[in-house]
Protein backbone atom coordinates (compact mmCIF):
# COMPACT_ATOMS: atom_id res chain seq x y z
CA UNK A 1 -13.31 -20.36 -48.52
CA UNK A 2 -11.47 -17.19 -47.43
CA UNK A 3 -10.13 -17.18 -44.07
CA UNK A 4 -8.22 -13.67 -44.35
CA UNK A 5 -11.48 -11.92 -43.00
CA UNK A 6 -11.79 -14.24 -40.10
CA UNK A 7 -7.70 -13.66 -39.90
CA UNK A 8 -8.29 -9.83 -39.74
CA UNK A 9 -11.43 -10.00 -37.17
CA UNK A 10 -9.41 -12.15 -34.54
CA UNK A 11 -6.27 -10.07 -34.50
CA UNK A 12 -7.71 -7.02 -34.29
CA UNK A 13 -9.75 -8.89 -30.97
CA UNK A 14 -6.48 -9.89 -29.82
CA UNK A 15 -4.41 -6.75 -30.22
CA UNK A 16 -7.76 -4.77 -28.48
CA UNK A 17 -8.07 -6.98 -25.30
CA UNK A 18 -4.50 -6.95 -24.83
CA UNK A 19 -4.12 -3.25 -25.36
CA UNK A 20 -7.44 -2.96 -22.38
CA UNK A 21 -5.39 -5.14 -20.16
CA UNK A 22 -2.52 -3.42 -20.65
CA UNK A 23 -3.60 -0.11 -20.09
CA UNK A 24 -5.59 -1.14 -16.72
CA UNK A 25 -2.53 -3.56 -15.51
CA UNK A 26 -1.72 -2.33 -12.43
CA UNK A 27 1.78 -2.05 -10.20
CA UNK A 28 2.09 -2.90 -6.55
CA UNK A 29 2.18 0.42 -4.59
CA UNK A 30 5.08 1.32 -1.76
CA UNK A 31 6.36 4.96 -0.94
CA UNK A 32 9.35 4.70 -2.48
CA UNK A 33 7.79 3.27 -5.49
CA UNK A 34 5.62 6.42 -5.56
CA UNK A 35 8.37 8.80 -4.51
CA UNK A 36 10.63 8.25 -7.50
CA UNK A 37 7.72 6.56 -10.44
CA UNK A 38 6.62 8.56 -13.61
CA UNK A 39 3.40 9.46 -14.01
CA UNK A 40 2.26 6.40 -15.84
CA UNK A 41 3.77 4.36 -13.04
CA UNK A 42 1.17 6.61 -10.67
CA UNK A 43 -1.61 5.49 -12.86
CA UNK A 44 -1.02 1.71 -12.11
CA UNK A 45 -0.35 2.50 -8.74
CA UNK A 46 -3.58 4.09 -8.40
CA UNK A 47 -5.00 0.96 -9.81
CA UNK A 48 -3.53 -0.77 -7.46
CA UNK A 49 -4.35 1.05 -4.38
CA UNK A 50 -8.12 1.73 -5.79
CA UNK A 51 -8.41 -1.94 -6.57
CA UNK A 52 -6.74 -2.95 -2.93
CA UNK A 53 -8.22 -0.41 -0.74
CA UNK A 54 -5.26 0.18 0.58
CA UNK A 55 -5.74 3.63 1.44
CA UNK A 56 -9.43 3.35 2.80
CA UNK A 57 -9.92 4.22 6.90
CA UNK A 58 -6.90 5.87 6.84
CA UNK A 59 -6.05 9.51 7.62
CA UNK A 60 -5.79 12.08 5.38
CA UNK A 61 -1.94 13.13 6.99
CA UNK A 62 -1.13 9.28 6.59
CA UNK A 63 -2.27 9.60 2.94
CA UNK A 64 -0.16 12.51 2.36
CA UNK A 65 2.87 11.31 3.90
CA UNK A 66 2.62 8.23 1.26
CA UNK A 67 1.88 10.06 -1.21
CA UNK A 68 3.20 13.30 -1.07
CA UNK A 69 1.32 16.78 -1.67
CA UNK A 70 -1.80 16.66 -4.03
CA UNK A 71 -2.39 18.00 -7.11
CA UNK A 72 -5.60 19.84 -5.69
CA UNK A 73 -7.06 19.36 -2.07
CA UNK A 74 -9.42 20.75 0.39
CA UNK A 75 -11.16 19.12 3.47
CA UNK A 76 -13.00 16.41 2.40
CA UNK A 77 -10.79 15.75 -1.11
CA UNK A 78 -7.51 14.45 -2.53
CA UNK A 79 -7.03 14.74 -5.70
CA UNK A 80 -3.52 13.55 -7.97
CA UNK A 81 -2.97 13.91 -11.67
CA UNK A 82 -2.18 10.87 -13.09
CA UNK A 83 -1.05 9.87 -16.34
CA UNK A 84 -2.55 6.84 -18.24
CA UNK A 85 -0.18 4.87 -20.66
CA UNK A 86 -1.87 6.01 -23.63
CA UNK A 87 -0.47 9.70 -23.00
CA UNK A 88 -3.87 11.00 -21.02
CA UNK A 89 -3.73 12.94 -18.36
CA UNK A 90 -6.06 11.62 -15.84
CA UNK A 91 -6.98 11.60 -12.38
CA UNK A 92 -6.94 9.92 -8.70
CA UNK A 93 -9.56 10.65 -6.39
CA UNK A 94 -9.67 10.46 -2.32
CA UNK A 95 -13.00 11.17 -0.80
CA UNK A 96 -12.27 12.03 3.11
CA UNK A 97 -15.14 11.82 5.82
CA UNK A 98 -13.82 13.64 9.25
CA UNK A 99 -10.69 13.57 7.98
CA UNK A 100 -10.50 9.87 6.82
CA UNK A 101 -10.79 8.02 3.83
CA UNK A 102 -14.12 7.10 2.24
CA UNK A 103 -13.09 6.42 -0.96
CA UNK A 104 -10.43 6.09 -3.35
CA UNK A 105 -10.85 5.75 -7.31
CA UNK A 106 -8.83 6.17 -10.68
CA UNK A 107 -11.27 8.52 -13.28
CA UNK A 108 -11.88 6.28 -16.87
């Protein structure tokens, strides 16, 4: 019997859930962190912070003095461009209600 098909179906399983948990590992968020990380550091951050809810009930001038000016941003939205690990530019979005944080969510 031929195993090398069997051989060839398991480590392509293995190399693909690795690569998915590597890509969506995240990295505990602080200010500094944030202040001096690349932007694939940003992505896992986001993860973080998303997965957390660290930033949810909190104000939009605290948000901004974590993380620093946003990419794009208007009254009810914060929005950062983040990179993912595979090289693709993606995206971190606030949602503000009255000037507070609704939501918070990396774009797949």
């Amino acid at each position: 019997m031929n195993k090398l098909p069997y051989i060839i179906i398991f480590s392509f399983i293995v190399f693909y859930v690795g690569h998915i948990l590597y890509i969506r590992a995240d990295e505990k968020f602080t200010v500094e962190k944030w202040a001096s990380a690349d932007p694939v550091s940003h992505y896992r951050m986001a993860l973080y912070l998303e997965r957390e809810k660290i930033l949810i009930g909190k104000h939009k001038t605290e948000v901004l003095n974590m993380l620093g000016p946003a990419s794009q941003s208007d009254k009810n939205y914060l929005f950062y461009v983040i990179d993912q690990p595979s090289g693709d530019k993606d995206g971190f979005s606030i949602n503000l209600s009255m000037g507070f944080v609704e939501s918070a969510y990396v774009h797949d």
